[in-house]
N, C-alpha and C. Protein backbone atom coordinates (compact mmCIF):
# COMPACT_ATOMS: atom_id res chain seq x y z
N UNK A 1 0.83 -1.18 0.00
CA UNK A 1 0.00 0.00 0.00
C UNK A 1 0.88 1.25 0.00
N UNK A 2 0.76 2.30 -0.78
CA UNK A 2 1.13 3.25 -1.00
C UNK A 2 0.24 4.69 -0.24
N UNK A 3 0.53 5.54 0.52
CA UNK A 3 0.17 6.35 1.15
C UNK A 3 0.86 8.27 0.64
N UNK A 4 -0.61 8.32 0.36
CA UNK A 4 -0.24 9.97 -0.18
C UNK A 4 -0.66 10.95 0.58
N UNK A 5 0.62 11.86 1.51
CA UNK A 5 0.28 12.46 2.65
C UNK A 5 0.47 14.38 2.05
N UNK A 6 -0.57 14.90 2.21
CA UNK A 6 -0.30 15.96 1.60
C UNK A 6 -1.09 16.86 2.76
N UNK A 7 0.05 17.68 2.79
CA UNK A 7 -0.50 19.27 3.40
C UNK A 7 -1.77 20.03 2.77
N UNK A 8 -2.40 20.41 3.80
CA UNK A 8 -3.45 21.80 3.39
C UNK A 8 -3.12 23.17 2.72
N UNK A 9 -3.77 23.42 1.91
CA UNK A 9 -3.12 24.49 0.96
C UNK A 9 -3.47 25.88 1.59
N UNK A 10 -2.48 26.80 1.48
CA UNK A 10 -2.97 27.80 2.25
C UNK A 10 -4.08 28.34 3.11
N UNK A 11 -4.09 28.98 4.12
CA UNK A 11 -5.77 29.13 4.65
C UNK A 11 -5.11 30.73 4.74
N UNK A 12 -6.16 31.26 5.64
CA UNK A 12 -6.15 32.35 6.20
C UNK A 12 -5.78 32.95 7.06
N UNK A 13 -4.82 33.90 7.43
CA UNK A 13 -4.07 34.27 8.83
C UNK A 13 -4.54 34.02 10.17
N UNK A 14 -3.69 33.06 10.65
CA UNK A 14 -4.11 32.47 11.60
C UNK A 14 -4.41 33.63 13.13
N UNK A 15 -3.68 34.84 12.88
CA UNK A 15 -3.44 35.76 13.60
C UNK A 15 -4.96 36.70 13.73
N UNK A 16 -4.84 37.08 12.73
CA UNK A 16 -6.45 37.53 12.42
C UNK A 16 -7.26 36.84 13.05
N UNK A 17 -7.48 35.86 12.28
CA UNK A 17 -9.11 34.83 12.41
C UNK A 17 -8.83 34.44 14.47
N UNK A 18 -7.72 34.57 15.24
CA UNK A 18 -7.82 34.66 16.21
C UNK A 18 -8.05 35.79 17.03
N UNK A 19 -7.61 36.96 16.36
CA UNK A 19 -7.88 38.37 16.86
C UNK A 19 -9.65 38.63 16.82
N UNK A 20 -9.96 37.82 15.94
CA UNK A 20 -11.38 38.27 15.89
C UNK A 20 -12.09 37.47 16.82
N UNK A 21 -11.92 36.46 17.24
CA UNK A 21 -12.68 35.33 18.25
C UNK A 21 -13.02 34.43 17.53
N UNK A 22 -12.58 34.18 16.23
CA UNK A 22 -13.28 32.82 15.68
C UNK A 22 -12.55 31.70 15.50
N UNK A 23 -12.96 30.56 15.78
CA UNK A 23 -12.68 29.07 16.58
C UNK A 23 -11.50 28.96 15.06
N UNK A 24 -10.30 28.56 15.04
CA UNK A 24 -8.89 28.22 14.25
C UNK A 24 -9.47 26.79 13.63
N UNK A 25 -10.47 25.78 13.85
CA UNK A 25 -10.92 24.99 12.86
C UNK A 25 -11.84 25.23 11.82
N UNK A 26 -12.44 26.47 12.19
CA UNK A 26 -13.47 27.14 10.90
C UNK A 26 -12.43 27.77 9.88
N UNK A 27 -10.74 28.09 10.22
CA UNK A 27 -10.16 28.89 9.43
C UNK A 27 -10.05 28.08 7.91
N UNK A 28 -10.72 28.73 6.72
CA UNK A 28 -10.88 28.06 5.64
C UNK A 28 -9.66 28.97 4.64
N UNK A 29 -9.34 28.46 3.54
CA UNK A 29 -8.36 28.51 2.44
C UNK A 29 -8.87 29.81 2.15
N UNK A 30 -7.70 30.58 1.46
CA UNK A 30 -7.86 31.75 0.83
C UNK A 30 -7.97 31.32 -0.64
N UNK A 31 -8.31 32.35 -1.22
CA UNK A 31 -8.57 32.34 -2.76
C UNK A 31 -7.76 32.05 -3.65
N UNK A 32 -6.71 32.33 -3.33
CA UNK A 32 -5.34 31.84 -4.08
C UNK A 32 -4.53 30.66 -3.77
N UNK A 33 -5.15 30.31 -2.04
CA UNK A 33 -4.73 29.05 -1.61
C UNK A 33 -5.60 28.35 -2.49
N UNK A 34 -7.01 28.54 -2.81
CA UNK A 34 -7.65 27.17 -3.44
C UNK A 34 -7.15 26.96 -4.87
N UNK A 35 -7.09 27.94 -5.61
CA UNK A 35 -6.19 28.41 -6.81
C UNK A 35 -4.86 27.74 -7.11
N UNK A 36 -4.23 27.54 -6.27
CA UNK A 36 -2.56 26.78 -6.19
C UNK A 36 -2.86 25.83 -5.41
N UNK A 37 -4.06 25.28 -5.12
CA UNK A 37 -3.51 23.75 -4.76
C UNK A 37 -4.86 22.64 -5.98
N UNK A 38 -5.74 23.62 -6.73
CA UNK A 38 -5.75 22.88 -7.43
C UNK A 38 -5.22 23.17 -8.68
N UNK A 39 -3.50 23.62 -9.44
CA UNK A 39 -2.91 23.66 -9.49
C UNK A 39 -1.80 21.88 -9.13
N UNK A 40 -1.52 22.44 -7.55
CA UNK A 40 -1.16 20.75 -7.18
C UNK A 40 -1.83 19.89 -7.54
N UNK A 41 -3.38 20.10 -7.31
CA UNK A 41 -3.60 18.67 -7.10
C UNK A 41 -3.59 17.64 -9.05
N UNK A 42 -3.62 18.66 -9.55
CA UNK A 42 -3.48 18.66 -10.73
C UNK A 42 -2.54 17.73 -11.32
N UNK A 43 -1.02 17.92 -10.49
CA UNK A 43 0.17 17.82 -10.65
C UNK A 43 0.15 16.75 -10.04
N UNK A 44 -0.01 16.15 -8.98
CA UNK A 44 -0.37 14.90 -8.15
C UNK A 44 -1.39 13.74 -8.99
N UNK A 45 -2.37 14.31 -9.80
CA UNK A 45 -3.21 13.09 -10.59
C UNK A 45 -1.68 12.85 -11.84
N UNK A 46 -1.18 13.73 -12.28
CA UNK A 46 -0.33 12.92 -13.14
C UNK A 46 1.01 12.38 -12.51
N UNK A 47 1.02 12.62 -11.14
CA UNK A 47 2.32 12.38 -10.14
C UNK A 47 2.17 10.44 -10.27
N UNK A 48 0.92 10.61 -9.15
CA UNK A 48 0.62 9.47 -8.50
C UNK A 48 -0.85 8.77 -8.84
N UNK A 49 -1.86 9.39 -9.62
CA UNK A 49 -2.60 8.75 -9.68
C UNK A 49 -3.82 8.96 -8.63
N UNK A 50 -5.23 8.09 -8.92
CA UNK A 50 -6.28 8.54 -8.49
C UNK A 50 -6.04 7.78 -7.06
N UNK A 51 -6.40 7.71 -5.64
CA UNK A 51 -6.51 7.35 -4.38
C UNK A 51 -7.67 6.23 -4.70
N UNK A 52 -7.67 5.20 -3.77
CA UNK A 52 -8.52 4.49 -3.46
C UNK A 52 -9.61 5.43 -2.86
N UNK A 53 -9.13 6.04 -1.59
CA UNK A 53 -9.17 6.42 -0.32
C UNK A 53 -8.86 7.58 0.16
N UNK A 54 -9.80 8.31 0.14
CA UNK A 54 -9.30 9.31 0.96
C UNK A 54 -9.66 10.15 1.63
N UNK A 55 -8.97 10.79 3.17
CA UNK A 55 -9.66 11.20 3.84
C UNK A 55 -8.53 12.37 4.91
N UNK A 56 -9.63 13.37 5.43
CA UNK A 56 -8.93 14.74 5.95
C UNK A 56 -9.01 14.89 7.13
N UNK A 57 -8.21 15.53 7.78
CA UNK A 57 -8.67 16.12 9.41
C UNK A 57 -9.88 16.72 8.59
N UNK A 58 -10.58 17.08 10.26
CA UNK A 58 -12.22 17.53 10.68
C UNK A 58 -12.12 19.07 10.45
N UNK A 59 -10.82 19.66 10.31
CA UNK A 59 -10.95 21.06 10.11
C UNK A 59 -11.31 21.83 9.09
N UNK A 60 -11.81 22.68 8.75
CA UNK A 60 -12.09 23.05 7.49
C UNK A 60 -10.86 23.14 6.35
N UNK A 61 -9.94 23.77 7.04
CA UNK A 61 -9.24 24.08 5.22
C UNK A 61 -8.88 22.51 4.98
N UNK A 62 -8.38 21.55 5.75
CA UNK A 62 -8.39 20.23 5.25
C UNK A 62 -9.15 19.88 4.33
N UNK A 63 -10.56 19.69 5.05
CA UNK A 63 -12.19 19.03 4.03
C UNK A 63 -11.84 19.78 3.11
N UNK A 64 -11.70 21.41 3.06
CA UNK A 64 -11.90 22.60 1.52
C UNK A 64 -10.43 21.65 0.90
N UNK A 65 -9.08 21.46 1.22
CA UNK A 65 -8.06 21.09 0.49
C UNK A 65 -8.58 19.44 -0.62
N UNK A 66 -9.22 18.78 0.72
CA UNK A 66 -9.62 17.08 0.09
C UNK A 66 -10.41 17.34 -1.01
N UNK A 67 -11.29 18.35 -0.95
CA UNK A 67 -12.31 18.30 -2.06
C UNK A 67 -11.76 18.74 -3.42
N UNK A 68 -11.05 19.54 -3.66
CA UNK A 68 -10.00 20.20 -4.22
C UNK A 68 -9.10 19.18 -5.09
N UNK A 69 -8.68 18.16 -4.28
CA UNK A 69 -8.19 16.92 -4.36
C UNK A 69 -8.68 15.67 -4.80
N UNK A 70 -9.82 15.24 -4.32
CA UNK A 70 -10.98 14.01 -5.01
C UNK A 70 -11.29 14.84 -6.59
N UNK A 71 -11.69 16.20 -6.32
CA UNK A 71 -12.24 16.60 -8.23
C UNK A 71 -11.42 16.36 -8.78
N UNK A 72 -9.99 16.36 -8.58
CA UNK A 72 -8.82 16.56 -9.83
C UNK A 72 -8.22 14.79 -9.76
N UNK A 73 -8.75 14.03 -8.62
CA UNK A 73 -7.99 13.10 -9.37
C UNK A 73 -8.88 12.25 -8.99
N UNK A 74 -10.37 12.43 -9.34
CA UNK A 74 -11.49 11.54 -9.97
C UNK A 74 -11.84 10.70 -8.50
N UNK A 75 -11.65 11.09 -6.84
CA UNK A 75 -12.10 10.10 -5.66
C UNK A 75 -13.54 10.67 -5.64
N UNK A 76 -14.46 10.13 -5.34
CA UNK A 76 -15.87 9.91 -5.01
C UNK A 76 -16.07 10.76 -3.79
N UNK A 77 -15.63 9.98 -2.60
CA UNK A 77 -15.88 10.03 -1.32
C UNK A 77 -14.78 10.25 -0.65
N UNK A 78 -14.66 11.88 0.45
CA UNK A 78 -13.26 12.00 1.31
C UNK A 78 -13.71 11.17 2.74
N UNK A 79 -13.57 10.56 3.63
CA UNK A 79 -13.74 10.58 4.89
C UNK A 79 -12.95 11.70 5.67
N UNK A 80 -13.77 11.76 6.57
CA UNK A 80 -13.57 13.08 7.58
C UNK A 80 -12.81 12.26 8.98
N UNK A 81 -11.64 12.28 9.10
CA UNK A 81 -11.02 11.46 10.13
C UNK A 81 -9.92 12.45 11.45
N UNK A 82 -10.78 12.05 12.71
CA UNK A 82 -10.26 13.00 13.66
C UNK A 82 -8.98 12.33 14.02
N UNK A 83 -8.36 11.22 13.78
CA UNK A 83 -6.65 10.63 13.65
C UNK A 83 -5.65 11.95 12.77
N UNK A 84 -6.35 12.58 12.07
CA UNK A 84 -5.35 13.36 11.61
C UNK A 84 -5.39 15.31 11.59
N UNK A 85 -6.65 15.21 12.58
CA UNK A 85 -6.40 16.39 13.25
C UNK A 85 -5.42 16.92 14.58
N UNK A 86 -4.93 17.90 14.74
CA UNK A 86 -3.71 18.26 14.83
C UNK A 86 -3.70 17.78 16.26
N UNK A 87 -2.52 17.53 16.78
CA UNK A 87 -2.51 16.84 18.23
C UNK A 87 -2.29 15.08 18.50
N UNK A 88 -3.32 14.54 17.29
CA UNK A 88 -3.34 13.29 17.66
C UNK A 88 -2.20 12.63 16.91
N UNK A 89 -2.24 11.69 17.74
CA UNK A 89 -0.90 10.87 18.15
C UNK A 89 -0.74 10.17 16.73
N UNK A 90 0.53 9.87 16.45
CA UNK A 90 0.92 9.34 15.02
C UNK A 90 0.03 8.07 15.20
N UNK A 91 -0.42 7.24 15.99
CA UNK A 91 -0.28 5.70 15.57
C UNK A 91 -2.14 5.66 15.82
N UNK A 92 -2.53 6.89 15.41
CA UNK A 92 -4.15 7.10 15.85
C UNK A 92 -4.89 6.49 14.53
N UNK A 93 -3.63 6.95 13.11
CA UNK A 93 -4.33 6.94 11.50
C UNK A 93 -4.21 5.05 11.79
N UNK A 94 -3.29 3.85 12.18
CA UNK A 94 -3.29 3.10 11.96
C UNK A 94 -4.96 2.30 11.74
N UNK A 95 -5.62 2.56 12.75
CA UNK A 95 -6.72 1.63 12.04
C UNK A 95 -7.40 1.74 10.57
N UNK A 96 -7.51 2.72 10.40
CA UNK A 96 -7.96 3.66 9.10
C UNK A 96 -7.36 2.86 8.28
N UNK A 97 -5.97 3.00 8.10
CA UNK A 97 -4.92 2.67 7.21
C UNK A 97 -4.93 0.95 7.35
N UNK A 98 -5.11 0.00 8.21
CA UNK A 98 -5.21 -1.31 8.19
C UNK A 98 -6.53 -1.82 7.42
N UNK A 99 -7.03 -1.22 7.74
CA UNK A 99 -8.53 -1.36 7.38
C UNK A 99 -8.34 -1.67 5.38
N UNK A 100 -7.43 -0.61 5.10
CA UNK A 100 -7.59 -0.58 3.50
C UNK A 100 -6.38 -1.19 3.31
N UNK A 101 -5.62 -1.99 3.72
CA UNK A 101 -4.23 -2.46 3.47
C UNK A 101 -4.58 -3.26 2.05
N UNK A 102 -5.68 -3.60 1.58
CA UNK A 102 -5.20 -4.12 0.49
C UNK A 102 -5.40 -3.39 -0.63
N UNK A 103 -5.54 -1.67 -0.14
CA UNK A 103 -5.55 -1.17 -1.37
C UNK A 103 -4.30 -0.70 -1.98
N UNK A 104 -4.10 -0.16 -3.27
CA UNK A 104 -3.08 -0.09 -4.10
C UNK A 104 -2.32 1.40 -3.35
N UNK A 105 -3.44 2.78 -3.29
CA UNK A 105 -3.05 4.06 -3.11
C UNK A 105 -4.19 4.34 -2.28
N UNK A 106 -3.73 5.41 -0.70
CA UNK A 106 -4.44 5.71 0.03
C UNK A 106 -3.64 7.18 0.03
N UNK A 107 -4.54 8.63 0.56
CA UNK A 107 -4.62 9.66 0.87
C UNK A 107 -4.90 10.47 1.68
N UNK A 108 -4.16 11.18 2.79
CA UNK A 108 -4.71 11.92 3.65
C UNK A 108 -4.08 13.26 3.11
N UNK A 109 -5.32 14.19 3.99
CA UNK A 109 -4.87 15.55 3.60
C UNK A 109 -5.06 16.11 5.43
N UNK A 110 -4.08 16.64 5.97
CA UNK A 110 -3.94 17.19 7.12
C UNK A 110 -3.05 18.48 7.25
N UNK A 111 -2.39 18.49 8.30
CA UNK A 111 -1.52 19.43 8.84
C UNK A 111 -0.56 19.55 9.84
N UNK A 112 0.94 20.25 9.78
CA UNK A 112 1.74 20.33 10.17
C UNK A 112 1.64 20.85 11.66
N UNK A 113 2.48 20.40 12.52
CA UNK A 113 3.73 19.35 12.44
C UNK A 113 3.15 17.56 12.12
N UNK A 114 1.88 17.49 12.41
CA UNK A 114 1.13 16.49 12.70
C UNK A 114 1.72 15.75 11.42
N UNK A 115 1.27 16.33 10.12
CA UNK A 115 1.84 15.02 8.79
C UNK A 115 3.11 14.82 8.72
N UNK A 116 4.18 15.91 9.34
CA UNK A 116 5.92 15.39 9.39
C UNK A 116 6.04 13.94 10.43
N UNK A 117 5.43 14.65 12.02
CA UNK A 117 5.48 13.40 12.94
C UNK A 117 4.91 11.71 12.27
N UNK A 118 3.77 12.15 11.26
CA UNK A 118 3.03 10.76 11.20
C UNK A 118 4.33 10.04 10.25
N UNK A 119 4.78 11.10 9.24
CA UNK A 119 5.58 10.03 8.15
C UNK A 119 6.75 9.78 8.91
N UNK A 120 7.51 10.39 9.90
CA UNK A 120 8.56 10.07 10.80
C UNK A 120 8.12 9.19 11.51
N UNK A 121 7.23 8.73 11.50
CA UNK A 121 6.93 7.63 12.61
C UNK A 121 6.50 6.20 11.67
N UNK A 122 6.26 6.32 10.76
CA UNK A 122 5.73 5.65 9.67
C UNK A 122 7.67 5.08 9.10
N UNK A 123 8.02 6.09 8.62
CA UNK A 123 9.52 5.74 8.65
C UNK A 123 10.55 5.00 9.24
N UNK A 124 10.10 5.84 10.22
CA UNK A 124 11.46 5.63 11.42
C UNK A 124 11.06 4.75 12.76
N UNK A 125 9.57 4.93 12.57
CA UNK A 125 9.13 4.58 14.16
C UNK A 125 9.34 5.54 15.10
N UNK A 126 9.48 6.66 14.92
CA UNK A 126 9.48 7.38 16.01
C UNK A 126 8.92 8.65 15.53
N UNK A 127 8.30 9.69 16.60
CA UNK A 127 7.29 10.22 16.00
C UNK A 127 8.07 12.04 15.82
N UNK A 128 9.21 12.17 16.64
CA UNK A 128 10.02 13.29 16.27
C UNK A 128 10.23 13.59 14.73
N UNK A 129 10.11 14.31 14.22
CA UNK A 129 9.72 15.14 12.99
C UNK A 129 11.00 15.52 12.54
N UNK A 130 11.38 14.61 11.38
CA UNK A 130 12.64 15.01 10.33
C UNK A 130 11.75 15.23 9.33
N UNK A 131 10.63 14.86 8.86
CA UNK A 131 9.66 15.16 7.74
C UNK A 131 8.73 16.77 7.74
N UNK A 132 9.33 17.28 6.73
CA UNK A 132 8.10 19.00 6.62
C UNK A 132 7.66 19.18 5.26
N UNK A 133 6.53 19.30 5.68
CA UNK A 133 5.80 19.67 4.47
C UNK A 133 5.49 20.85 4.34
N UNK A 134 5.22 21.84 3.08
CA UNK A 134 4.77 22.85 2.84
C UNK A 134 3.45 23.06 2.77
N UNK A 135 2.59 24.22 3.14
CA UNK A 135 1.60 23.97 2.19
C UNK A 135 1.25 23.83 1.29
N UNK A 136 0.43 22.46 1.38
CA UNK A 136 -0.14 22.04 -0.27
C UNK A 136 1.13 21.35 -0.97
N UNK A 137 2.28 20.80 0.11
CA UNK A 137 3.27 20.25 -0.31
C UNK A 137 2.63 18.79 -0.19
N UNK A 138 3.28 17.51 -0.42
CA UNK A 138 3.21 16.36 -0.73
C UNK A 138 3.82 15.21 -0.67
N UNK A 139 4.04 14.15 0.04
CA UNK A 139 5.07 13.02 -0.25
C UNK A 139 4.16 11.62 -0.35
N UNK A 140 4.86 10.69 -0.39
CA UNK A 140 4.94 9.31 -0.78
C UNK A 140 5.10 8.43 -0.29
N UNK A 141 4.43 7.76 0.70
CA UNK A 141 5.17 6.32 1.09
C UNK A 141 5.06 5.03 1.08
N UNK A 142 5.35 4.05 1.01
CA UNK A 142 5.20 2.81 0.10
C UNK A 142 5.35 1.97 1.82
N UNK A 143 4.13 1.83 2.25
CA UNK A 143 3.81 1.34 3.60
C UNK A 143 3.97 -0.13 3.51
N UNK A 144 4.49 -0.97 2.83
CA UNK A 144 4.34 -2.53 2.50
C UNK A 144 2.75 -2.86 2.33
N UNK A 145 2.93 -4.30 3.05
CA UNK A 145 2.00 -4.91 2.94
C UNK A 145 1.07 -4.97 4.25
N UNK A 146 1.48 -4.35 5.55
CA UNK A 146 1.12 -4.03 6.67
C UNK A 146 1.33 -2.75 7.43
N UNK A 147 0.73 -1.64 6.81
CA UNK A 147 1.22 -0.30 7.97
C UNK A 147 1.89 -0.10 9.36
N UNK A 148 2.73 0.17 9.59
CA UNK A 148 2.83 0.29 11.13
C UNK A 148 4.33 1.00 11.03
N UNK A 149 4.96 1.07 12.53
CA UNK A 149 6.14 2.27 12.52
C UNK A 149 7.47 1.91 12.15
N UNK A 150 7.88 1.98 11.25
CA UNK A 150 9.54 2.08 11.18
C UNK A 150 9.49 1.18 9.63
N UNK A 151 8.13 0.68 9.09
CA UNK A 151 7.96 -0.07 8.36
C UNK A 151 8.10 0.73 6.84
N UNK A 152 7.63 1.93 6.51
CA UNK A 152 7.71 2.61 5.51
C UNK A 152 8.97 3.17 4.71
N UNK A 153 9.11 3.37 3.43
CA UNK A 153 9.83 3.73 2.62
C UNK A 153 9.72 4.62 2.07
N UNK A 154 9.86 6.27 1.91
CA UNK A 154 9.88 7.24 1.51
C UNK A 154 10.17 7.48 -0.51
N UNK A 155 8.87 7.34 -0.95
CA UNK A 155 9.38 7.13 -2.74
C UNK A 155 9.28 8.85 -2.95
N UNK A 156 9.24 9.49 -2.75
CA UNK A 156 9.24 10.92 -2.93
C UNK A 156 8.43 12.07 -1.90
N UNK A 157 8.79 13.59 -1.88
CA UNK A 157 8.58 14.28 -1.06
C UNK A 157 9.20 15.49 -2.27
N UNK A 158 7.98 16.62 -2.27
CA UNK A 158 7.90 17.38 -3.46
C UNK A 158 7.37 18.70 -2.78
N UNK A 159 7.36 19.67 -2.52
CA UNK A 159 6.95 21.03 -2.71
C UNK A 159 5.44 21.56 -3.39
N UNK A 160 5.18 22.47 -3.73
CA UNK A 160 3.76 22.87 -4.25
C UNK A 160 4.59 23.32 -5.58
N UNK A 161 5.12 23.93 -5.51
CA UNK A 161 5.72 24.83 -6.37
C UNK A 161 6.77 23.52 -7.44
N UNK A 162 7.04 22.39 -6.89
CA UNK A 162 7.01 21.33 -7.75
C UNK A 162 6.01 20.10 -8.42
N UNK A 163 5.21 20.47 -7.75
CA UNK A 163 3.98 19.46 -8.18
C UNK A 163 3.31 20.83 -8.85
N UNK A 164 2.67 22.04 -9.00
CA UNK A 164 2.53 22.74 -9.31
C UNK A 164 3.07 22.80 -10.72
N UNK A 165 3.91 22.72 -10.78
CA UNK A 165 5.14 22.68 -12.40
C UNK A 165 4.86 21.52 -13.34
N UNK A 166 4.15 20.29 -12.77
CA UNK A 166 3.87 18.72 -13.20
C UNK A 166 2.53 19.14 -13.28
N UNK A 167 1.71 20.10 -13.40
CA UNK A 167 0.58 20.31 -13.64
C UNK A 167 0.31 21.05 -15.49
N UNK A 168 1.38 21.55 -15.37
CA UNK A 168 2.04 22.31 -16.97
C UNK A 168 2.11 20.94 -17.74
């Protein structure tokens, strides 16, 4: 199983939308964030191909990024999964991810530090963060035939502004 872990594409100043009193999971994508990541996601259907599977943290610019993501590379249905909203523990996505082990390509769309820790832990087994993603950045990992920590293989890790370019 192959696992496609991609950052949320720009949102809205996090500074603001807190100055004003409104809750940091309603903070949704700006106009140019939705603009450049479907752009990416563009660049990702001819990267890697359509997902079995796929599914976002509960926060908004996530769901706004996944949807963004299923149109351009033809998924049906995102699931809405609180394993990859911010905080929770790397080894939270495992059931999710066992569950579909016999599919070919699976997809989450979340957020940092949370998607560095998960693929560092997915990697390495440990959940300290050598992995960063950009927004609306992207990587690859080739989870075998059983998900779990230290088990994964890193087939690529790309930028926006390089998957962006594979959209040309």
């Amino acid at each position: 199983m192959n696992l496609l872990v991609v950052r949320h594409a720009p949102a809205g100043d996090r500074a603001q939308w807190r100055a004003e009193g409104k809750d940091d999971a309603l903070r949704p994508l700006t106009a140019e964030g939705k603009r450049r990541m479907g752009e990416v996601a563009r660049g990702l259907a001819r990267l890697a191909g359509p997902p079995e599977a796929l599914a976002a943290s509960p926060l908004v610019r996530a769901g706004q990024t996944a949807r963004i993501l299923a149109r351009a590379l033809g998924v049906g249905v995102t699931d809405e999964l609180a394993a990859l909203a911010p905080g929770s523990p790397p080894q939270a996505i495992l059931p999710w991810l066992r569950a579909r082990s016999g599919l070919d390509l699976v997809a989450v769309v979340g957020h940092e530090p949370h998607l560095g820790q998960l693929a560092s832990w997915l990697l390495a087994g440990r959940s300290r963060s050598f992995v960063t993603l950009k927004k609306g950045g992207a990587c690859l990992l080739d989870l075998g035939a059983r998900p779990g920590p230290g088990r994964a293989e890193l087939a690529w890790l790309l930028a926006p502004a390089q998957l962006r370019r594979l959209s040309r």
